[in-house]
N, C-alpha and C. Protein backbone atom coordinates (compact mmCIF):
# COMPACT_ATOMS: atom_id res chain seq x y z
N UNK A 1 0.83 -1.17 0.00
CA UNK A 1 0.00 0.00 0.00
C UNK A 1 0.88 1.24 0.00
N UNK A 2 0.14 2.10 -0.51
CA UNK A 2 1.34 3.64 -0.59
C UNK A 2 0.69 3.87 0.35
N UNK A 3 1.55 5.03 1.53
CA UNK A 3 1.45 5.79 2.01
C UNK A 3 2.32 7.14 2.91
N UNK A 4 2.10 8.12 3.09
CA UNK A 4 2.42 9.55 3.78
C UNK A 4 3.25 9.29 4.46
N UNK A 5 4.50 9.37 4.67
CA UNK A 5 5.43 9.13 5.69
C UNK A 5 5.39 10.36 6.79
N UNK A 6 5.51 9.83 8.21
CA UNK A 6 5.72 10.75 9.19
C UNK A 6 6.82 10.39 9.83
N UNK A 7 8.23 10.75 9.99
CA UNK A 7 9.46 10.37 10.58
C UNK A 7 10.14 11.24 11.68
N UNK A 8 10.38 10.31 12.62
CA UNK A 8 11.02 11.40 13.94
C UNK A 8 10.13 11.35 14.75
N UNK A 9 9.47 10.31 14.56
CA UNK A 9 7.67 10.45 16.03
C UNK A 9 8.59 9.24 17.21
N UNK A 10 8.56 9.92 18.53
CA UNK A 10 9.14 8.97 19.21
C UNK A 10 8.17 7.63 19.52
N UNK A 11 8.70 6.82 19.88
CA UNK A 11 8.61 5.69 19.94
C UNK A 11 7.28 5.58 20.96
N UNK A 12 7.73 6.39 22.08
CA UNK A 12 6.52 6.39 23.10
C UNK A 12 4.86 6.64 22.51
N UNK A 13 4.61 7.70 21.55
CA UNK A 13 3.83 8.28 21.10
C UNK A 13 3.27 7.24 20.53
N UNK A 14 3.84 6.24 19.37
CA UNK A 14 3.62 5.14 18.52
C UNK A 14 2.98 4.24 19.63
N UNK A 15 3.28 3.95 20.78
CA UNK A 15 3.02 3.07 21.62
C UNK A 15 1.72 3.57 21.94
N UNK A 16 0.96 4.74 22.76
CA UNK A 16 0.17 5.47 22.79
C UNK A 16 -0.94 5.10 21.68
N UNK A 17 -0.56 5.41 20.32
CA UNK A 17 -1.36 5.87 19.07
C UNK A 17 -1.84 3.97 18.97
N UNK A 18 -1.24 2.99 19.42
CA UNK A 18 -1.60 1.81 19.23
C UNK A 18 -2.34 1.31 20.96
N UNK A 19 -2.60 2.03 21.94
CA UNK A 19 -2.90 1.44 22.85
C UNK A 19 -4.27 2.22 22.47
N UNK A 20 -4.29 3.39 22.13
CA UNK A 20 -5.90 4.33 21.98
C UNK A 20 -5.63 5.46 22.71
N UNK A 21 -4.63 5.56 23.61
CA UNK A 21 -4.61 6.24 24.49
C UNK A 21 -4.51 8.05 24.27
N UNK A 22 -4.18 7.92 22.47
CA UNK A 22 -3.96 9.39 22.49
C UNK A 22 -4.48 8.98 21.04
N UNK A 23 -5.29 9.85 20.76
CA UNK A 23 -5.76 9.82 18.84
C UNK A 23 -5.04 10.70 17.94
N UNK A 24 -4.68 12.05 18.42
CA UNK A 24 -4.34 13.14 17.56
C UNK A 24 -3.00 13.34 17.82
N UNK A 25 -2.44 13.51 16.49
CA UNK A 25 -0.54 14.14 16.23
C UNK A 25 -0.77 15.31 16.08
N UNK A 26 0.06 16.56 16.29
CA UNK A 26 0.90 17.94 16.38
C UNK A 26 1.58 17.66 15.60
N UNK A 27 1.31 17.73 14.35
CA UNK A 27 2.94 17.76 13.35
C UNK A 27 3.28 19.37 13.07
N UNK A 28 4.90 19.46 13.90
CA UNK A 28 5.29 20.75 13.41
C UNK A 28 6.27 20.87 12.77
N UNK A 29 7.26 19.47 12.67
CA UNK A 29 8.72 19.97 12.05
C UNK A 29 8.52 19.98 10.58
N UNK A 30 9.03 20.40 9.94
CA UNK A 30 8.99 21.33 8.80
C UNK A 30 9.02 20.60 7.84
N UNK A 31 9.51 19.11 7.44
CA UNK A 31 9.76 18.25 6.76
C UNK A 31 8.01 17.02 7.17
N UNK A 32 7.54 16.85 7.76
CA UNK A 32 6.51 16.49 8.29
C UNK A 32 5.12 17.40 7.84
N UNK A 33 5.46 18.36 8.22
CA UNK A 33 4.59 19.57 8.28
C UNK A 33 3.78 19.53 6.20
N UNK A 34 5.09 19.29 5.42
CA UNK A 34 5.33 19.35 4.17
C UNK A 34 4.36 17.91 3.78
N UNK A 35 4.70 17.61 4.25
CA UNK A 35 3.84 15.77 4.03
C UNK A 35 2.37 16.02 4.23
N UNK A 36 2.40 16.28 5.80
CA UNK A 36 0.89 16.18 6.43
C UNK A 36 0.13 17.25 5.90
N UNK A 37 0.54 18.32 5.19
CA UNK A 37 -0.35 19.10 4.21
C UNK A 37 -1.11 17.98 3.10
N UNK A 38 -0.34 17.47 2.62
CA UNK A 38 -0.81 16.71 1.14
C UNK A 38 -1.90 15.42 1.62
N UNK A 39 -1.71 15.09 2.72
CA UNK A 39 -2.60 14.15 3.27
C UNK A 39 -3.86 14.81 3.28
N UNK A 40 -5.22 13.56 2.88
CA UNK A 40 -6.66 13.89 2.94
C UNK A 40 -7.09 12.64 3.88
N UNK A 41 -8.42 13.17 4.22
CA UNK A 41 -9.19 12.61 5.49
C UNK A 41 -9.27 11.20 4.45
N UNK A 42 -9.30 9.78 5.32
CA UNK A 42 -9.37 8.13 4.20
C UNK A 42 -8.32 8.02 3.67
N UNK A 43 -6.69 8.45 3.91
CA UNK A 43 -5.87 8.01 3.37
C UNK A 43 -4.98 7.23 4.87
N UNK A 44 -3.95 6.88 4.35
CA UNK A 44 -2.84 6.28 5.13
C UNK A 44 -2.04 6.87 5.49
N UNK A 45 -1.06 7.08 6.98
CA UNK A 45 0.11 7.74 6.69
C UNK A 45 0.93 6.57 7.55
N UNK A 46 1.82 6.44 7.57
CA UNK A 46 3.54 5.69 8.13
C UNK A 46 4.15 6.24 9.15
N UNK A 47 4.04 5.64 10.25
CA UNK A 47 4.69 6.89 11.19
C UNK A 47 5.88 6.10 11.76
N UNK A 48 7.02 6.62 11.43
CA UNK A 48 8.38 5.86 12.32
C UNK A 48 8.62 6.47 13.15
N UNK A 49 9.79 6.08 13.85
CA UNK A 49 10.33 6.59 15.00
C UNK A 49 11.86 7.10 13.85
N UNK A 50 12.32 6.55 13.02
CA UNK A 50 13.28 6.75 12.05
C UNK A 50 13.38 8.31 11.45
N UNK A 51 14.48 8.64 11.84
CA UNK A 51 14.93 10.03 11.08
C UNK A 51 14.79 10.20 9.62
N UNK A 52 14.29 11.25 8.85
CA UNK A 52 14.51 11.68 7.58
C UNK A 52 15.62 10.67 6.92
N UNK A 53 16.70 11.71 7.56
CA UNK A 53 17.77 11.11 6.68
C UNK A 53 18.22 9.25 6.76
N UNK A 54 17.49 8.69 7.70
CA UNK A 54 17.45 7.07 7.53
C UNK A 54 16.51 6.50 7.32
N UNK A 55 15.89 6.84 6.90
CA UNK A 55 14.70 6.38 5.90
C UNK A 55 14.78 5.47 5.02
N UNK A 56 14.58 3.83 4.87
CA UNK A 56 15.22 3.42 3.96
C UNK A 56 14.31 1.97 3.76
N UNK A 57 14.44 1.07 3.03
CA UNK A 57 13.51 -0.12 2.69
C UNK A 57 13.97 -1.02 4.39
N UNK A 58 13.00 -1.48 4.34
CA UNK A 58 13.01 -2.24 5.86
C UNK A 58 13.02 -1.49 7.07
N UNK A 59 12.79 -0.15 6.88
CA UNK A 59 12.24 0.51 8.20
C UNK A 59 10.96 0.07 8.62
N UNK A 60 10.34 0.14 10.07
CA UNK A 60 9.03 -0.23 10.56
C UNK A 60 8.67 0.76 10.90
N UNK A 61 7.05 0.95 11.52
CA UNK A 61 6.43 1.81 12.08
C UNK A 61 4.89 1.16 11.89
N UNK A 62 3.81 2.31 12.14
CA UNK A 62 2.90 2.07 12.16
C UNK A 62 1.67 2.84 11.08
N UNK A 63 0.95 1.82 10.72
CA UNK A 63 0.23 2.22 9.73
C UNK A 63 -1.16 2.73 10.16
N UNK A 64 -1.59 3.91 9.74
CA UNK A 64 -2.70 4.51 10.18
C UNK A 64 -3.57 5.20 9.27
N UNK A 65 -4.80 5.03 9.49
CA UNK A 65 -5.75 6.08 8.52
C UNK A 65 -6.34 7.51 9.43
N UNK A 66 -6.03 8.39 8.60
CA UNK A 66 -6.45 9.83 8.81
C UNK A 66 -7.78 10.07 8.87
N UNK A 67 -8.41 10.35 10.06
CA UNK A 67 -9.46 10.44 10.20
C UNK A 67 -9.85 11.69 10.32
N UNK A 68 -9.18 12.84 10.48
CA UNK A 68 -9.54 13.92 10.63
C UNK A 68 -8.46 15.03 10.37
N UNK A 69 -8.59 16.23 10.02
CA UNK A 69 -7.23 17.04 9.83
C UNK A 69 -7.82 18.38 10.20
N UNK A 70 -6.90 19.18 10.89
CA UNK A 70 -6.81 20.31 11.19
C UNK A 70 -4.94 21.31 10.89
N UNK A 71 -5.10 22.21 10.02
CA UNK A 71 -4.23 23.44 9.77
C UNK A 71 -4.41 24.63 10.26
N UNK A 72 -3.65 24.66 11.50
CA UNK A 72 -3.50 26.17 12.10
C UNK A 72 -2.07 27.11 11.83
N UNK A 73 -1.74 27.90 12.32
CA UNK A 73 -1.06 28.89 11.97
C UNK A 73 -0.80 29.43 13.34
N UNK A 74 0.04 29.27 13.91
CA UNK A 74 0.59 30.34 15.17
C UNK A 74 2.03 31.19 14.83
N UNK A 75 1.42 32.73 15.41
CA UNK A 75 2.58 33.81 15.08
C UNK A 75 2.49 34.36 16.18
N UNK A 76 3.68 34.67 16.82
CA UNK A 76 4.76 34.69 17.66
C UNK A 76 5.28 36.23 17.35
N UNK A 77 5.29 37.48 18.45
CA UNK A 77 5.61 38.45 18.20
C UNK A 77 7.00 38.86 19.28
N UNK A 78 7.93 39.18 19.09
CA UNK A 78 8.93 39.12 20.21
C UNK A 78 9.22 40.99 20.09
N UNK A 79 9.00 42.00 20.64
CA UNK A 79 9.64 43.14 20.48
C UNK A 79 10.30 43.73 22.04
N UNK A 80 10.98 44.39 21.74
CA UNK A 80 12.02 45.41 22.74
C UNK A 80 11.86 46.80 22.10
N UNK A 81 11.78 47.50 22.77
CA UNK A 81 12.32 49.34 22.18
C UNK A 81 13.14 49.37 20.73
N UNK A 82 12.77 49.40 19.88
CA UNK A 82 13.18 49.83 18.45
C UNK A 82 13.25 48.41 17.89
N UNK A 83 12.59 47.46 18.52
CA UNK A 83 13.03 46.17 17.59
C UNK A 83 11.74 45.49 17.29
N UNK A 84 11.94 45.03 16.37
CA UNK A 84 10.20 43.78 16.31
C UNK A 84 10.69 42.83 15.10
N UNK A 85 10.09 41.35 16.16
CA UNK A 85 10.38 40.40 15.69
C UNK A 85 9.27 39.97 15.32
N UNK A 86 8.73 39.06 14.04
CA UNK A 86 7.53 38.19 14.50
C UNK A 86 7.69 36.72 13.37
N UNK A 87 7.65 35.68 14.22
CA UNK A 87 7.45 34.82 13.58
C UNK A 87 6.36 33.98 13.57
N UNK A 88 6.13 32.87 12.07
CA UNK A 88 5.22 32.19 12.59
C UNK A 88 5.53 30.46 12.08
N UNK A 89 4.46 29.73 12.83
CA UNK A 89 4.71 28.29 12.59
C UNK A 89 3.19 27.88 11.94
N UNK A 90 3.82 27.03 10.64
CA UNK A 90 2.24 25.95 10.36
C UNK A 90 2.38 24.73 11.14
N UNK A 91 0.99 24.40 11.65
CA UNK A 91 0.69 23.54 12.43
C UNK A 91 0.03 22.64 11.73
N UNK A 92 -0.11 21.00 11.85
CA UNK A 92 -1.01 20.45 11.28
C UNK A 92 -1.63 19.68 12.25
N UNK A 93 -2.35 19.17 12.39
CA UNK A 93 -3.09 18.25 13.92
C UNK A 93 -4.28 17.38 12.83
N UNK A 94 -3.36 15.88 12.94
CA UNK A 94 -4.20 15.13 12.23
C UNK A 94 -4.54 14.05 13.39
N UNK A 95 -5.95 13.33 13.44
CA UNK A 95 -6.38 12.39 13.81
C UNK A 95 -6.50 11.25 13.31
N UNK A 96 -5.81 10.47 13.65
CA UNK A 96 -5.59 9.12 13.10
C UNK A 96 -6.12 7.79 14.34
N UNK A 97 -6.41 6.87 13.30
CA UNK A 97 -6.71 5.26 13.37
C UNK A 97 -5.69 4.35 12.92
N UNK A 98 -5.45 3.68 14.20
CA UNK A 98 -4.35 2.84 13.95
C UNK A 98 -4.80 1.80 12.98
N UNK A 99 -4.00 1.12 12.33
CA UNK A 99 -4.17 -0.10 10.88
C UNK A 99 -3.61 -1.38 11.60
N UNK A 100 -2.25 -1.29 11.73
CA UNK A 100 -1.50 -2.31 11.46
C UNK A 100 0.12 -1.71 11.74
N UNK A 101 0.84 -2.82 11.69
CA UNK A 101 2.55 -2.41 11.68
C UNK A 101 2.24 -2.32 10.64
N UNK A 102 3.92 -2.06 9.65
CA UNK A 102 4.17 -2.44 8.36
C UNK A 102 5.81 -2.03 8.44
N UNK A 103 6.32 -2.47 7.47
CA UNK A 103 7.89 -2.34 6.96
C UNK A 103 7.63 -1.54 5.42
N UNK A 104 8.64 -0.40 5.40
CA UNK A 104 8.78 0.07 3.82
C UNK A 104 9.70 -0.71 2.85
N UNK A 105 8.48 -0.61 1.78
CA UNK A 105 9.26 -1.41 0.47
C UNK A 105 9.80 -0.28 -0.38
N UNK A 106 9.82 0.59 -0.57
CA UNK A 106 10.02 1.88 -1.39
C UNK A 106 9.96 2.60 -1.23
N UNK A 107 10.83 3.68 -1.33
CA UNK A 107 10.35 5.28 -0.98
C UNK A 107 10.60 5.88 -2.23
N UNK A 108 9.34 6.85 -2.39
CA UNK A 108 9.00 7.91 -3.43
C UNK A 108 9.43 9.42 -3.46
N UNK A 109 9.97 9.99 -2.47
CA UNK A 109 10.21 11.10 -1.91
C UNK A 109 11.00 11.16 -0.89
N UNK A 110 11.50 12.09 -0.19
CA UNK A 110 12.31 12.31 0.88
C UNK A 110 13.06 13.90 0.79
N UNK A 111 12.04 15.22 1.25
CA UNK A 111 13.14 15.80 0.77
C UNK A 111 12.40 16.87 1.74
N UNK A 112 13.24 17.79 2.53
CA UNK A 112 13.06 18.75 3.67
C UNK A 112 11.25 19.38 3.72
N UNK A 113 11.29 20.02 1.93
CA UNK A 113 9.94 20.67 2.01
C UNK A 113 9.01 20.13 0.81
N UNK A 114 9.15 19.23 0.45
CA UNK A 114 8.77 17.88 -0.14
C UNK A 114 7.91 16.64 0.52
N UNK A 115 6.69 16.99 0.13
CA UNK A 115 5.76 15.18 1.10
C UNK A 115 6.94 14.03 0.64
N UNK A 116 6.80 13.39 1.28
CA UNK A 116 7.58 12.06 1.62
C UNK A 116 6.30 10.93 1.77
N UNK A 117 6.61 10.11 0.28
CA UNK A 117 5.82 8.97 0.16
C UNK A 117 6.63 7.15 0.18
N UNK A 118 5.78 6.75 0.40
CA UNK A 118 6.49 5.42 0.38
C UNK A 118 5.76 3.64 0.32
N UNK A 119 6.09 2.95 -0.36
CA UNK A 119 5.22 1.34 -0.46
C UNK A 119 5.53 0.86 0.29
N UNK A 120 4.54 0.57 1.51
CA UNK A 120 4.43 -0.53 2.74
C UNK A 120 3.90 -1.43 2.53
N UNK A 121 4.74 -2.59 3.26
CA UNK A 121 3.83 -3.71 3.32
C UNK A 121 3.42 -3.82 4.85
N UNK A 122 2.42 -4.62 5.16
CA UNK A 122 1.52 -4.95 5.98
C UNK A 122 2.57 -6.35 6.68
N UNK A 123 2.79 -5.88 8.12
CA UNK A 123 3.60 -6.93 8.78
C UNK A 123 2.87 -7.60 9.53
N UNK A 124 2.92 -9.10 9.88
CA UNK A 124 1.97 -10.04 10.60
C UNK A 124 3.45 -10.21 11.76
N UNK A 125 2.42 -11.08 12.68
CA UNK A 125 3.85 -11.54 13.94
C UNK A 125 4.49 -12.42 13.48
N UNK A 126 4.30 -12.92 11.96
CA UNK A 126 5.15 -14.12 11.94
C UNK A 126 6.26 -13.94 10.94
N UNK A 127 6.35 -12.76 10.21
CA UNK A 127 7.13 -11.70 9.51
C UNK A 127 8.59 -12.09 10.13
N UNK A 128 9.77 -12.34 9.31
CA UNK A 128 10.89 -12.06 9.95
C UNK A 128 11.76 -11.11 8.87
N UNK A 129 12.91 -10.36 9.99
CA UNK A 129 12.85 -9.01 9.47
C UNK A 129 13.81 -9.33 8.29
């Protein structure tokens, strides 16, 4: 199955997102952020614990469908006497349903401000790596 890669989600969170215990991701880093835009509500996304840059066939994680999406925008004003700063961050806050493990067979993408896609397969317990 293709799907949305999300990379850099710690491990704990993954554990969480498979017990029920938490439904919704905060994606803010910038390479993520780029992905979870292109995602629509009924698709799949991949979530590792695996960095960008190790991203590679036989990584694991967990497979999930997007059940819901939210894009916010927070800006950040910092000033002193003659100075003004203001920045801002895109936010994405998607709600997801856990699937299944899976291992990547392919990756389609990989690139800072670039969605990052990739062919998973569907891992059973009897899978060896």
């Amino acid at each position: 199955m293709e799907c949305y890669v999300l990379t850099g989600i710690n491990r704990k969170v993954l554990e969480e997102l498979v017990r029920r215990h938490i439904r919704t991701l905060e994606i803010r880093s910038a390479h993520n952020v780029a992905t979870a835009l292109s995602v629509n509500v009924g698709e799949c996304v991949f979530i590792t614990p695996a960095k960008l840059h190790d991203l590679e066939r036989g990584i694991w994680g967990l497979v999930a469908e997007v059940t819901g999406k939210e894009v916010m925008s927070h800006s950040i004003v910092f000033s002193t006497e003659g100075y003004l700063e203001e920045s801002e961050m895109t936010v994405v806050r998607l709600r997801l349903s856990p699937r299944c493990m899976g291992r990547v067979k392919r990756i389609y993408g990989s690139g800072i401000l670039e969605k990052t896609v990739a062919e998973v397969v569907e891992l059973s317990h009897f899978d060896a790596k």
